[in-house]
Protein backbone atom coordinates (compact mmCIF):
# COMPACT_ATOMS: atom_id res chain seq x y z
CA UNK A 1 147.61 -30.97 152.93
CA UNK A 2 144.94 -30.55 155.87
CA UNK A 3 141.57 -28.79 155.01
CA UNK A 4 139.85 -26.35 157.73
CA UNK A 5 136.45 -25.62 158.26
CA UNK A 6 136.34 -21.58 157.93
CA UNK A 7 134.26 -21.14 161.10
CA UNK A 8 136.94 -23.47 162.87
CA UNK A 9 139.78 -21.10 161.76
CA UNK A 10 137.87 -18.36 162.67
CA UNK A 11 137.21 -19.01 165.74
CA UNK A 12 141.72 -20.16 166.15
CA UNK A 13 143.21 -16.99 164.86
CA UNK A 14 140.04 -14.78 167.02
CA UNK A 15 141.91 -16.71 169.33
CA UNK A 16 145.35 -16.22 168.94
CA UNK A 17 144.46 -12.45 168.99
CA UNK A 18 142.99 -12.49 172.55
CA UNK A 19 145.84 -13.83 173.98
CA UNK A 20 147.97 -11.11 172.59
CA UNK A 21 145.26 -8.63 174.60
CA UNK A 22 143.22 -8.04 171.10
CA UNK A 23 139.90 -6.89 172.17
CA UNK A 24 137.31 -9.22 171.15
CA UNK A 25 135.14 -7.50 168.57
CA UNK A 26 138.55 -6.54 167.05
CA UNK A 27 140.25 -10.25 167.11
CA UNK A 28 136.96 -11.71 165.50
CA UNK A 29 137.01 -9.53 162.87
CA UNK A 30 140.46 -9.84 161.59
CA UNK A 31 140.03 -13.54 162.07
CA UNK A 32 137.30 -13.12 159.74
CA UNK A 33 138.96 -10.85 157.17
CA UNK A 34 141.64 -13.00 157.26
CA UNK A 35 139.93 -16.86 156.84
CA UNK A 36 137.23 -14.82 153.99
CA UNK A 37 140.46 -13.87 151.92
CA UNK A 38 141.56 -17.70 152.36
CA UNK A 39 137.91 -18.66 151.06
CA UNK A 40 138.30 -16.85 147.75
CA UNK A 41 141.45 -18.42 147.08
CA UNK A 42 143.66 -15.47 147.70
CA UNK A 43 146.38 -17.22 149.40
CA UNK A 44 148.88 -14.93 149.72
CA UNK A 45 147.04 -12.50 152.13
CA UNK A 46 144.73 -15.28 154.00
CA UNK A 47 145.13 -16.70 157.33
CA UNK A 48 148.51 -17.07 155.87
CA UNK A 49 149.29 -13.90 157.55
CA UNK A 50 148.26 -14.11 161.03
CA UNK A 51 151.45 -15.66 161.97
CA UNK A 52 152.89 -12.39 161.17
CA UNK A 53 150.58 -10.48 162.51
CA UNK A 54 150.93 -12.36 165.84
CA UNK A 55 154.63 -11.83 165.68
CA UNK A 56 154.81 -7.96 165.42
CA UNK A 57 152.24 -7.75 168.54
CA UNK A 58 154.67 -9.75 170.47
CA UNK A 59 157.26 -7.51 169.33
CA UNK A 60 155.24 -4.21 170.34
CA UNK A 61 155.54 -2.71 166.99
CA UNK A 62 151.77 -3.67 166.41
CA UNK A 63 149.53 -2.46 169.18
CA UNK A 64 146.79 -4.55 170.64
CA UNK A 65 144.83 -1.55 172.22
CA UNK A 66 145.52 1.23 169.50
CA UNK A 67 144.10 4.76 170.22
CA UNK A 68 142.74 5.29 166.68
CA UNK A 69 141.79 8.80 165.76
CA UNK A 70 138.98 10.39 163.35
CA UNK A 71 139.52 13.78 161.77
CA UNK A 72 136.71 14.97 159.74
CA UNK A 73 138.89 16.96 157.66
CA UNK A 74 136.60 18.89 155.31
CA UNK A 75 132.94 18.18 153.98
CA UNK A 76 133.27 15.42 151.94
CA UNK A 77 137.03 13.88 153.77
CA UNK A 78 138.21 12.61 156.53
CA UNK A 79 142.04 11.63 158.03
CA UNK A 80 141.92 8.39 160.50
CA UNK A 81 144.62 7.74 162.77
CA UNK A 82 145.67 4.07 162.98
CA UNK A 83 147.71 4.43 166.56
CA UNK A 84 150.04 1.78 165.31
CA UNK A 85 147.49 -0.60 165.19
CA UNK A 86 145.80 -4.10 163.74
CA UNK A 87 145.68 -2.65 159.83
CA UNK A 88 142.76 -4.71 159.14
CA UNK A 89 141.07 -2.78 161.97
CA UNK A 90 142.17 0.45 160.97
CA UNK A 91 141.21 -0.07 157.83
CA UNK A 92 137.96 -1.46 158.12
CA UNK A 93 137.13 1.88 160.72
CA UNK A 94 138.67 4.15 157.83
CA UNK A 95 136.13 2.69 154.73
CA UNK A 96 133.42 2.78 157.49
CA UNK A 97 134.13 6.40 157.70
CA UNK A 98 134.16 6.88 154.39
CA UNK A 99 130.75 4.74 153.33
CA UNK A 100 129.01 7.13 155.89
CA UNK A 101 130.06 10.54 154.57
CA UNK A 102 129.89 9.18 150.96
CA UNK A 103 126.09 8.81 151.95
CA UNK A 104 125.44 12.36 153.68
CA UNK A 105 127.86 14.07 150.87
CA UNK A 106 127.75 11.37 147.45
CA UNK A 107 131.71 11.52 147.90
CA UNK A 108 134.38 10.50 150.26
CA UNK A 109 138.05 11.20 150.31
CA UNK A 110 139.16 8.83 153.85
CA UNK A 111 143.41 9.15 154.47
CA UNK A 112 144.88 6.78 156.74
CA UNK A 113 148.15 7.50 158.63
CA UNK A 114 150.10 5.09 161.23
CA UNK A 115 148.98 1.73 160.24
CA UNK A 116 150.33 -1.53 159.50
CA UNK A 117 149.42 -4.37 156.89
CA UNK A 118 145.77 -4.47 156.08
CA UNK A 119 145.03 -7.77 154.31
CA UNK A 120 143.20 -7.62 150.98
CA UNK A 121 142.64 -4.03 149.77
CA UNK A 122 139.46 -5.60 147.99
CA UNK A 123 138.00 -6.63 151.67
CA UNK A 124 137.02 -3.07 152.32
CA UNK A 125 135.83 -1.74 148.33
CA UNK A 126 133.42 -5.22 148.42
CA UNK A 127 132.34 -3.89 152.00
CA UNK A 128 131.02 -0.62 150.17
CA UNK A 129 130.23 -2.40 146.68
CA UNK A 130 127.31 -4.61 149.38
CA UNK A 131 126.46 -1.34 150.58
CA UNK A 132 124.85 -0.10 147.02
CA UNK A 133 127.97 2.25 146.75
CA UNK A 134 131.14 1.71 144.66
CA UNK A 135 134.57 1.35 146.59
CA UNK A 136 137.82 2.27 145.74
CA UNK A 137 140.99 1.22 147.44
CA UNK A 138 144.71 1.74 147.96
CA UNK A 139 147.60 0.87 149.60
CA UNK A 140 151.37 0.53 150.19
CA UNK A 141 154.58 -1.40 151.23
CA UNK A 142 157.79 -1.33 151.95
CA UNK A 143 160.25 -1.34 149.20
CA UNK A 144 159.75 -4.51 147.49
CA UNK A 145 159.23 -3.26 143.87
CA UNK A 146 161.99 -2.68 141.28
CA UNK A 147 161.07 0.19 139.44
CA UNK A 148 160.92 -0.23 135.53
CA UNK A 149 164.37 0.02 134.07
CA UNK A 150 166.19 -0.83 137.23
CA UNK A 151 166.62 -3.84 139.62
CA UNK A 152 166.80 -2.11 143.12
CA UNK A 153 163.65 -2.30 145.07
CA UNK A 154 161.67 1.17 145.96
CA UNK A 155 158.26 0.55 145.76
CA UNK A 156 155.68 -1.66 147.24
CA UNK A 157 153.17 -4.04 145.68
CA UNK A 158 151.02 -0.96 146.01
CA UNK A 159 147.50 -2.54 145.44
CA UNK A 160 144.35 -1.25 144.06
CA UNK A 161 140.62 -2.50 144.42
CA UNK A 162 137.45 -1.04 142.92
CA UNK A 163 134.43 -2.50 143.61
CA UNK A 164 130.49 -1.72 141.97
CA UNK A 165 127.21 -2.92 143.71
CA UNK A 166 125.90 -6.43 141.15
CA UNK A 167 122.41 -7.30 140.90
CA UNK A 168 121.43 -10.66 142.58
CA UNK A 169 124.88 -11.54 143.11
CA UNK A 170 128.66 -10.61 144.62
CA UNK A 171 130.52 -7.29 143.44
CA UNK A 172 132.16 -6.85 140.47
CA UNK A 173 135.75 -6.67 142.50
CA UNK A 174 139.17 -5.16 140.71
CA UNK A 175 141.63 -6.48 143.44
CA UNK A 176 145.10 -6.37 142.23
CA UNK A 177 148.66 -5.80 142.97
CA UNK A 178 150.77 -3.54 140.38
CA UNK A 179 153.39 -5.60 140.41
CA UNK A 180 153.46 -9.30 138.82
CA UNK A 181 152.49 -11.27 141.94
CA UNK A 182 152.17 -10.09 145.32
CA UNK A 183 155.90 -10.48 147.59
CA UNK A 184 153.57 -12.83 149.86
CA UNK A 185 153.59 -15.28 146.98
CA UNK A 186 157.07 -15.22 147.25
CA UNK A 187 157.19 -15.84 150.95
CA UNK A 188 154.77 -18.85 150.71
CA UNK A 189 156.67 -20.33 147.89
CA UNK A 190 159.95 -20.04 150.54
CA UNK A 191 157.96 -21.39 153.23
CA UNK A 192 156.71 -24.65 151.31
CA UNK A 193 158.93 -25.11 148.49
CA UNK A 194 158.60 -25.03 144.46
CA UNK A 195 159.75 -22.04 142.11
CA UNK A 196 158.14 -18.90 140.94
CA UNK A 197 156.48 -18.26 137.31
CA UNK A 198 159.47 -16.80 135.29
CA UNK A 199 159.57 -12.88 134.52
CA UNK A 200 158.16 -12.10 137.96
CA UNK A 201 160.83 -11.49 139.72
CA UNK A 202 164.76 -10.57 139.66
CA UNK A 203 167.90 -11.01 142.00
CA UNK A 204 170.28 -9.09 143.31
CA UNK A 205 171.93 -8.83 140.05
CA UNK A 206 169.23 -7.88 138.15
CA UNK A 207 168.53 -11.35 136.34
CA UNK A 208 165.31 -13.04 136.56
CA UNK A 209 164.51 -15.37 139.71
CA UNK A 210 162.49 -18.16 139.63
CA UNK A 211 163.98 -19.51 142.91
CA UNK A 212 162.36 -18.01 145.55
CA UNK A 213 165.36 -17.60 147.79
CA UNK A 214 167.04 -16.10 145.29
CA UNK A 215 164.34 -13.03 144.82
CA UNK A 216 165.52 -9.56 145.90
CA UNK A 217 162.91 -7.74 143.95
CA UNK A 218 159.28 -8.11 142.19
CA UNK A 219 159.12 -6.66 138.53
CA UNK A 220 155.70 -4.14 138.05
CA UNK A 221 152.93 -5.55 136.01
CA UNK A 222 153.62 -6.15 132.91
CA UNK A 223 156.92 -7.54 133.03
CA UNK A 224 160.17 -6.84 131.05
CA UNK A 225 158.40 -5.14 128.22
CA UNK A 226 155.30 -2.92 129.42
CA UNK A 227 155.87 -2.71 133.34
CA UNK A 228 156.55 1.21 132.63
CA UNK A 229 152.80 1.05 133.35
CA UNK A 230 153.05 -0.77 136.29
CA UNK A 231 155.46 1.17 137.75
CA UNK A 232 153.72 4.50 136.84
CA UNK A 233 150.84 3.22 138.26
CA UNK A 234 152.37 1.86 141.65
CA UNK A 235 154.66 5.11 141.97
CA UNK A 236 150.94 7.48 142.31
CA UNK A 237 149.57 4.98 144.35
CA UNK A 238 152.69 5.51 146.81
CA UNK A 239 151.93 9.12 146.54
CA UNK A 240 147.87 9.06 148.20
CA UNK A 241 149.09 6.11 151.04
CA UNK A 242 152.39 7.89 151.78
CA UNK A 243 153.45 11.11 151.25
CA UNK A 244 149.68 12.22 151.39
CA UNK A 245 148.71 11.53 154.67
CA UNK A 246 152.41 12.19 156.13
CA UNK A 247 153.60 8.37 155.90
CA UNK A 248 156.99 7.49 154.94
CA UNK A 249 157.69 6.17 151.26
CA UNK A 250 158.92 3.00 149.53
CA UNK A 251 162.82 2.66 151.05
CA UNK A 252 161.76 4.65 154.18
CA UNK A 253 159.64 2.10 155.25
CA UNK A 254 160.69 -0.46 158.04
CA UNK A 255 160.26 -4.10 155.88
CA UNK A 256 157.14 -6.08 156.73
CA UNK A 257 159.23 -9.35 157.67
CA UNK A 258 161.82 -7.57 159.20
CA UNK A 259 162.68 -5.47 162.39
CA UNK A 260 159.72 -6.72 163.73
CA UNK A 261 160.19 -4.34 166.98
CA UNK A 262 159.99 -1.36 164.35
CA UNK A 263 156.63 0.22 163.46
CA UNK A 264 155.84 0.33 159.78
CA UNK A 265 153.57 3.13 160.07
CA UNK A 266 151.80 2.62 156.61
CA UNK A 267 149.18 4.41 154.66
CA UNK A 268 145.72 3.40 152.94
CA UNK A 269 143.24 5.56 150.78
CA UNK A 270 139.29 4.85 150.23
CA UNK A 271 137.27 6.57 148.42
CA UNK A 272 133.28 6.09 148.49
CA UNK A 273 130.70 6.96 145.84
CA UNK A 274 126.92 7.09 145.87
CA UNK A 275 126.01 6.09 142.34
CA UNK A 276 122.17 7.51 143.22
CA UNK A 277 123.93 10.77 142.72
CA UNK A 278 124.42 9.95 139.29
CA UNK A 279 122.17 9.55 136.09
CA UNK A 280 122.33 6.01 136.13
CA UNK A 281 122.50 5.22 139.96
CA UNK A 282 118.59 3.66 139.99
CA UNK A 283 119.69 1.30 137.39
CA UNK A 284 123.57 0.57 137.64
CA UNK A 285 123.57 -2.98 139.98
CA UNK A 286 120.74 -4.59 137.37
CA UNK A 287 122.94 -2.76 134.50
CA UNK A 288 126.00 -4.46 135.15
CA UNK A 289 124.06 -7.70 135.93
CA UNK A 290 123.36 -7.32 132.33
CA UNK A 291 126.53 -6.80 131.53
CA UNK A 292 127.89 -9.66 133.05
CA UNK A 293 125.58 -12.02 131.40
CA UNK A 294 126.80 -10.42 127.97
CA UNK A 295 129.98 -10.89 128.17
CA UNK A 296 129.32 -14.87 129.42
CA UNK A 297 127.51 -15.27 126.18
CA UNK A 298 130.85 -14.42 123.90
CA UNK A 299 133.36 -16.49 122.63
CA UNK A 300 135.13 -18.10 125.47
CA UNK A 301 132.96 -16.72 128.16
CA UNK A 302 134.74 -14.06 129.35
CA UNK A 303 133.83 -13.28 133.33
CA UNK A 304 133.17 -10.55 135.51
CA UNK A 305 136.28 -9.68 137.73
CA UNK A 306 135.14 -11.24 141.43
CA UNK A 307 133.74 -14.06 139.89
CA UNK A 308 136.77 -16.35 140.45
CA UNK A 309 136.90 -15.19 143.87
CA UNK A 310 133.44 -16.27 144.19
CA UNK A 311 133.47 -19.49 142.76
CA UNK A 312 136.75 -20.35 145.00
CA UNK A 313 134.16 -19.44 148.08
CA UNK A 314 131.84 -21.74 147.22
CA UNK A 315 134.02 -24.69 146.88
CA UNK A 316 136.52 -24.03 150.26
CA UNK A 317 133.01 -23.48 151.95
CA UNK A 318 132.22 -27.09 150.81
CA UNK A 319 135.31 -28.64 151.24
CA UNK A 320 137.24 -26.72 153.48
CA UNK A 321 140.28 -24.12 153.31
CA UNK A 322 143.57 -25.78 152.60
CA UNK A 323 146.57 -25.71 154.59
CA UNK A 324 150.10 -26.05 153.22
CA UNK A 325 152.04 -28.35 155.71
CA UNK A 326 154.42 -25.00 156.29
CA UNK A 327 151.52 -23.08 157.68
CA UNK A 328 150.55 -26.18 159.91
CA UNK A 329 153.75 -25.85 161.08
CA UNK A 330 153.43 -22.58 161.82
CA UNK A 331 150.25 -22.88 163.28
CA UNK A 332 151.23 -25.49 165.66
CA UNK A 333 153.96 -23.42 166.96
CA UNK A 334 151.68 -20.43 168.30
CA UNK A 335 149.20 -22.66 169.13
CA UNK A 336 151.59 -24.61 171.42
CA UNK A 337 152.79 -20.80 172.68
CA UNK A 338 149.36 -18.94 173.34
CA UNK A 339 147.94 -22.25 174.66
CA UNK A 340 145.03 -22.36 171.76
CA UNK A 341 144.16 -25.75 170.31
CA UNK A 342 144.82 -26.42 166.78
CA UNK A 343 141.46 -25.91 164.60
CA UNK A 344 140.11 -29.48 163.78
CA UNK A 345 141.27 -30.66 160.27
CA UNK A 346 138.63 -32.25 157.84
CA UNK A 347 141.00 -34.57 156.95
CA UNK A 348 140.37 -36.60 160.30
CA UNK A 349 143.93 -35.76 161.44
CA UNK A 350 143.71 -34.99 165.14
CA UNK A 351 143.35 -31.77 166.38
CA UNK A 352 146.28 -31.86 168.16
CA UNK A 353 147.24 -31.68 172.53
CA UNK A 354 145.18 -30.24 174.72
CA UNK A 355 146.48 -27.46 175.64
């Protein structure tokens, strides 16, 4: 296991991105999205990804130069155009867009059409939370889901993220899938070996799959008993990223690791709120400050969701982001194609040719 340096991986996938004709400003920040989702420990949608990324703009279905397009739809919405695009950077533009007319109007309703895979919903709700505003988030997949009561996948992970504004410290940050793990879980587990918790996924049969190869579909949160909620949940989240904004739907999605020439044309949804519109906007960072300390004072010291995320910051910022020996591998490769040196490990390990 090497350990990176987050400004050192930073500075390889910004990289990376330039040789496939990513404009700077755009490869930097993806790079950045990217390595920060590494730092608080969220694995399966770190610099993990990149790879993948890199792939579909070699393939063309992932345009380095997109022509991204803002609608300002009504008052208080807006419809942005992702032009086949970085999703990260479509994204990021989109929950822009919707942090500015959230502050002329209280309210934002942003739609995003013709995208691809954004990272970590929670990137762009924390983005607002900073901001003083509170951030909500949504996305979709490809089928990957089984719906509850059947073993066929449909839906996607189909994330969610809401994010308020904290006092003296990070926002409180809701960043989940609504299924049982994320599919990229399931990918890294391939890619390096091991098996996968039981009850979160199923094969092609329908029977639970705790070998990764053997996974054909993710169960929705809550598993064999309650993932009716799950489901439900995913199913309306499909319905603002898809069918809202004119994307296609679960099955009528291209797959993300698949038919990499094929554009995936996916959706995402933000919406922004101004709390100072609100009765208890002056006060609502330093109330749920107070909150927070609360509920750290009861039995077992229950946290504030974010906190983890935080905590895993702070100690990959001290001892650098680790990297599975797959993801070396990986690493290696498109550094030996794009002619980028390997980011120096902190393990001493060379930093590999000169290239």
């Amino acid at each position: 296991m090497r350990h990176c340096n987050a400004d050192a991986l930073i500075d390889w996938g910004a990289a990376c991105l330039r040789a496939h004709d990513v404009p700077d400003d755009d490869a930097r920040r993806v790079a950045h999205s990217l390595v920060q989702t590494s730092l608080w420990g969220i694995d399966s949608h770190g610099i993990a990804r990149l790879p993948h990324y890199l792939n579909r703009l070699a393939h063309g279905s992932i345009l380095a130069r997109p022509a991204i397009i803002v609608t300002r739809s009504g008052a208080a919405t807006a419809h942005v155009q992702g032009g086949q695009g970085l999703g990260i950077v479509v994204a990021h533009r989109a929950n822009r867009v919707a942090m500015d007319i959230a502050a002329e109007c209280g309210v934002a309703a942003v739609g995003v059409s013709d995208s691809s895979h954004c990272g970590a919903i929670g990137l762009y709700t924390r983005d607002a939370a900073r901001a003083g505003m509170i951030g909500i988030g949504f996305t979709h997949s490809d089928s990957i889901a089984a719906p509850f009561g059947g073993h066929v996948p449909f839906l996607g992970t189909n994330p969610i993220s809401i994010a308020f504004p904290r006092a003296d410290g990070e926002p409180v940050c809701l960043d989940m899938a609504t299924t049982s793990i994320p599919w990229n879980r399931v990918m890294n587990v391939r890619r390096e070996g091991g098996t996968l918790p039981e009850g979160v996924a199923l094969d092609a049969q329908g029977a639970d799959a705790q070998d990764a190869q053997d996974a054909r579909a993710l169960r929705p949160l809550g598993g064999p008993s309650y993932g009716h909620k799950g489901y439900a949940l995913a199913l309306m989240i499909e319905l603002l990223c898809g069918p809202l904004n004119g994307n296609p739907y679960g099955p009528h999605i291209s797959p993300m690791y698949e038919q990499l020439q094929l554009p995936r044309r996916l959706g995402a949804f933000f919406i922004v709120i101004d709390p100072m519109r609100f009765a208890g906007g002056p006060t609502l960072a330093a109330t749920i400050e107070q909150m927070a300390r609360e509920l750290a004072e009861q039995p077992g010291g229950p946290r504030m969701p974010g906190d983890p995320e935080r905590d895993a910051a702070a100690r990959r910022e001290a001892e650098g982001i680790p990297i599975e020996p797959g993801l070396w591998s990986e690493m290696s490769t498109w550094s030996e194609c794009l002619r980028v040196p390997l980011p120096s490990a902190r393990d001493g390990r060379q930093r590999g040719p000169e290239l």
